[in-house]
Protein backbone atom coordinates (compact mmCIF):
# COMPACT_ATOMS: atom_id res chain seq x y z
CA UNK A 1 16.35 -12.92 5.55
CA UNK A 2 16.85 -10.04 3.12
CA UNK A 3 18.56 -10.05 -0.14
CA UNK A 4 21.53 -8.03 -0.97
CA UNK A 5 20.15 -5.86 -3.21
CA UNK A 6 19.05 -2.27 -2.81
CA UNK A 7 16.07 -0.24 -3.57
CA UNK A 8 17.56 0.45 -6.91
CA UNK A 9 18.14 -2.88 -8.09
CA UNK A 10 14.87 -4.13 -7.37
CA UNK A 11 13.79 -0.99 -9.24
CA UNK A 12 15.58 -1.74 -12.53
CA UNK A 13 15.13 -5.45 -12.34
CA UNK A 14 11.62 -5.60 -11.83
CA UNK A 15 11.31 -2.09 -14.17
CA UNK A 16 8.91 -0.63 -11.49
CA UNK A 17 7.17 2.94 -12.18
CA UNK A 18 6.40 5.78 -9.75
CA UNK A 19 2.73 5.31 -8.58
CA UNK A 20 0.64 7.97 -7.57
CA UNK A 21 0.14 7.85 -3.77
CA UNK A 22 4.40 7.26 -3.74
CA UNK A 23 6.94 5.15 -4.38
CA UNK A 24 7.49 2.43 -6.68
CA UNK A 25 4.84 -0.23 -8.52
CA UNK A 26 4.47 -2.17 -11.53
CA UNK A 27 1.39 -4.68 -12.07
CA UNK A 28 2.84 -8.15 -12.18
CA UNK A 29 -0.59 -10.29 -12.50
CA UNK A 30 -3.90 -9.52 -13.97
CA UNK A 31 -6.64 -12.07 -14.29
CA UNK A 32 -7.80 -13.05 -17.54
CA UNK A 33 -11.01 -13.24 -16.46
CA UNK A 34 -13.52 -10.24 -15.53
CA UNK A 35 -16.90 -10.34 -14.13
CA UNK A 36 -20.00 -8.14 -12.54
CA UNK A 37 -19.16 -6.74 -9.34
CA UNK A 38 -22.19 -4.67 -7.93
CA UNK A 39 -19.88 -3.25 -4.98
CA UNK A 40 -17.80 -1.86 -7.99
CA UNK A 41 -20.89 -1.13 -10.04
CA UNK A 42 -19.26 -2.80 -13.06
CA UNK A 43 -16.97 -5.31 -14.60
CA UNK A 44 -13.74 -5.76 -13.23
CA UNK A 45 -10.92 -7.84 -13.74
CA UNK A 46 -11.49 -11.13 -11.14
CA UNK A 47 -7.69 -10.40 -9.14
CA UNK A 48 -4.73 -7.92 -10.00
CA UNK A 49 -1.52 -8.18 -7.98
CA UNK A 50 1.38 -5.60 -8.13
CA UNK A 51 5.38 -5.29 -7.33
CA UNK A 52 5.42 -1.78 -4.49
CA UNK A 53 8.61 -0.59 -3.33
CA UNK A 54 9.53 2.15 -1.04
CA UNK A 55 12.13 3.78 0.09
CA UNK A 56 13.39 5.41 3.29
CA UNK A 57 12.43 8.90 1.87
CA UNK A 58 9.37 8.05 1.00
CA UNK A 59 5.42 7.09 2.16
CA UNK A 60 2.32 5.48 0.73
CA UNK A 61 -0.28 8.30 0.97
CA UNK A 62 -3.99 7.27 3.04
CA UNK A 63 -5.87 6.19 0.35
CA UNK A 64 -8.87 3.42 0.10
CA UNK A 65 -10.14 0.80 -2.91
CA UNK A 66 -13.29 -0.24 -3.31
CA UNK A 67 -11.58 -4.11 -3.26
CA UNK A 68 -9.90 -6.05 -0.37
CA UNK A 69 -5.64 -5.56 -0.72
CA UNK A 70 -3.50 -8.79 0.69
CA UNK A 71 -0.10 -7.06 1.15
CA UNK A 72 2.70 -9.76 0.96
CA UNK A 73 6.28 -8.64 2.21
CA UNK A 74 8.99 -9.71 -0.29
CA UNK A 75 12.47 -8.05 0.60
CA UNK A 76 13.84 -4.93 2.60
CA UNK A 77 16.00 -3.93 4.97
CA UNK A 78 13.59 -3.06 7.71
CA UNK A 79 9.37 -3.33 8.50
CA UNK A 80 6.47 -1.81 6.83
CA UNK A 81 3.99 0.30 8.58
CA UNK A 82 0.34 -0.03 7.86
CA UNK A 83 -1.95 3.01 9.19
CA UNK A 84 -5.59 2.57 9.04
CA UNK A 85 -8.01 5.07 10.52
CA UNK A 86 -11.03 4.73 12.04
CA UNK A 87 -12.26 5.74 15.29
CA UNK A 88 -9.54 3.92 17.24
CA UNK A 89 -6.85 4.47 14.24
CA UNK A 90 -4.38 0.88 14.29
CA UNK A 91 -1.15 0.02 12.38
CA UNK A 92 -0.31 -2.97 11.16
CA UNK A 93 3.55 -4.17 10.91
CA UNK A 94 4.45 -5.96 7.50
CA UNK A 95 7.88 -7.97 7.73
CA UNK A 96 9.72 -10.37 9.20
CA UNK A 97 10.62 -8.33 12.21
CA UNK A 98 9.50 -9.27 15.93
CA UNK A 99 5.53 -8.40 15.90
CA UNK A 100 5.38 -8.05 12.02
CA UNK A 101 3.94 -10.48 9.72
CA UNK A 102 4.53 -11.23 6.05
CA UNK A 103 1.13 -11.05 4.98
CA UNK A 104 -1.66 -8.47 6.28
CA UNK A 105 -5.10 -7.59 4.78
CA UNK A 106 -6.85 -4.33 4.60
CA UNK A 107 -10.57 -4.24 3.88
CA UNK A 108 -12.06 -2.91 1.09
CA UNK A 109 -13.06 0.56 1.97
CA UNK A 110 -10.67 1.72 4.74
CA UNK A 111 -8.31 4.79 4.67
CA UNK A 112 -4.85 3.70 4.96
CA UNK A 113 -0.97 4.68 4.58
CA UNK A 114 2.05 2.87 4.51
CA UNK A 115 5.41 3.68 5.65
CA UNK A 116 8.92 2.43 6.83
CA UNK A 117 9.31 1.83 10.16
CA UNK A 118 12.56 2.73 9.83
CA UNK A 119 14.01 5.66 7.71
CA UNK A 120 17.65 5.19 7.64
CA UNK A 121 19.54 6.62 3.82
CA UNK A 122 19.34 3.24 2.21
CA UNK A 123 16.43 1.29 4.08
CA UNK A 124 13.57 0.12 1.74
CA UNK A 125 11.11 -2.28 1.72
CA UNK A 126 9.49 -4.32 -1.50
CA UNK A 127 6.41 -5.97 -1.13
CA UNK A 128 3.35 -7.51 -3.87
CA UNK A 129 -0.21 -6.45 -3.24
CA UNK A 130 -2.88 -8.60 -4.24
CA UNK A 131 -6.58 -7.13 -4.79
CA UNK A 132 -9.68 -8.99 -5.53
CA UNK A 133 -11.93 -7.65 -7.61
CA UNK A 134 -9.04 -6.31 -9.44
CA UNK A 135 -7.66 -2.77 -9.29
CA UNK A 136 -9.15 -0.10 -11.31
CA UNK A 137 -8.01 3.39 -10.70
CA UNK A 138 -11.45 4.44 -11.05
CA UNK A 139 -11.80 2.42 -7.67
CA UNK A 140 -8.86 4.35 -6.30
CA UNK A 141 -9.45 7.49 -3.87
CA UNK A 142 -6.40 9.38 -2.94
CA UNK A 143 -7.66 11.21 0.19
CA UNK A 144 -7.07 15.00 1.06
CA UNK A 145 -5.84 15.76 4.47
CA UNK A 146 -8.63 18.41 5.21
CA UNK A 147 -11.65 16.01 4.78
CA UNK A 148 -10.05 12.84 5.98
CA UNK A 149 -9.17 14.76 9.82
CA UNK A 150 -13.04 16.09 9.91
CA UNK A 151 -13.66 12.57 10.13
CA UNK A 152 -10.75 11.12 12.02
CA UNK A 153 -9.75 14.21 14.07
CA UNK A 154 -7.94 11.66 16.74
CA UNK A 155 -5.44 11.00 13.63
CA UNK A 156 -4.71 15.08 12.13
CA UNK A 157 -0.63 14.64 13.24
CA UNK A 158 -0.77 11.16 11.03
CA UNK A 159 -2.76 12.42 8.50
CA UNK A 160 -0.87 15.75 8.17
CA UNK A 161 2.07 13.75 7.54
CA UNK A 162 1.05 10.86 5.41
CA UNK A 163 -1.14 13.10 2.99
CA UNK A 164 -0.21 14.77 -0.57
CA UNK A 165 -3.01 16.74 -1.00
């Protein structure tokens, strides 16, 4: 059952920052250990987890990490859509809706975008994701529309709309 606050409490309570593929973030956990990862081609920190919060107006740009992301949903007002791509592009629904879960996993490597599966003025959703080996924006790929439908041409209306660059 959601909370009664809004997108803008959760903001200033949990002092969240813009993040670079949209919307809202703020790391919340960060190892204190660090070790070799040869996937990663260096040390990273063992697990990172983070608050993410968006709003109706708003989308998580495809991307991909070099780690494995558990996304955990915490509070909103309506489900989260998960778009991967690959040759038969999928969505996964994050929530407590009917068909949603509260906890869904996307593999290291994959393109994917998140956004509201429904886009009413004040609907938002919060959620925590959890990556192992820890984030590192080095690891971080922000994909451009043009290269990302040469590969996935089944997915160019998606990708035209959930890309920034």
């Amino acid at each position: 059952m959601a909370s009664n606050k809004m997108a803008r409490d959760w903001i200033e309570c949990l002092g969240l920052e813009k993040h670079p593929e949209g919307g809202y973030y703020k790391r919340n956990y960060q190892s204190s250990n660090s070790a070799y990862f040869e996937s990663h081609q260096g040390e990273r920190l063992v697990a990172t987890a983070i608050y993410y919060l968006l709003e109706s107006n708003d989308f998580s740009a495809f991307h991909a990490l070099k780690s494995d992301e558990l996304w955990h949903y915490y509070d909103g007002t309506c489900s989260l859509d998960i778009h991967l791509l690959s040759d038969q592009p999928s969505s996964l629904k994050l929530g407590l809706e009917p068909g949603a879960m509260p906890q869904r996993i996307v593999s290291s490597g994959q393109y994917f975008a998140a956004e509201l599966s429904r886009k009413l003025p004040n609907d938002f959703v919060l959620v925590g994701c959890s990556v192992s080996p820890g984030f590192d924006f080095q690891d971080f790929e922000l994909a451009q529309a043009d290269r990302l439908i040469e590969r996935f041409p089944k997915s160019e209306a998606l990708i035209r709309t959930l890309t920034r660059a």
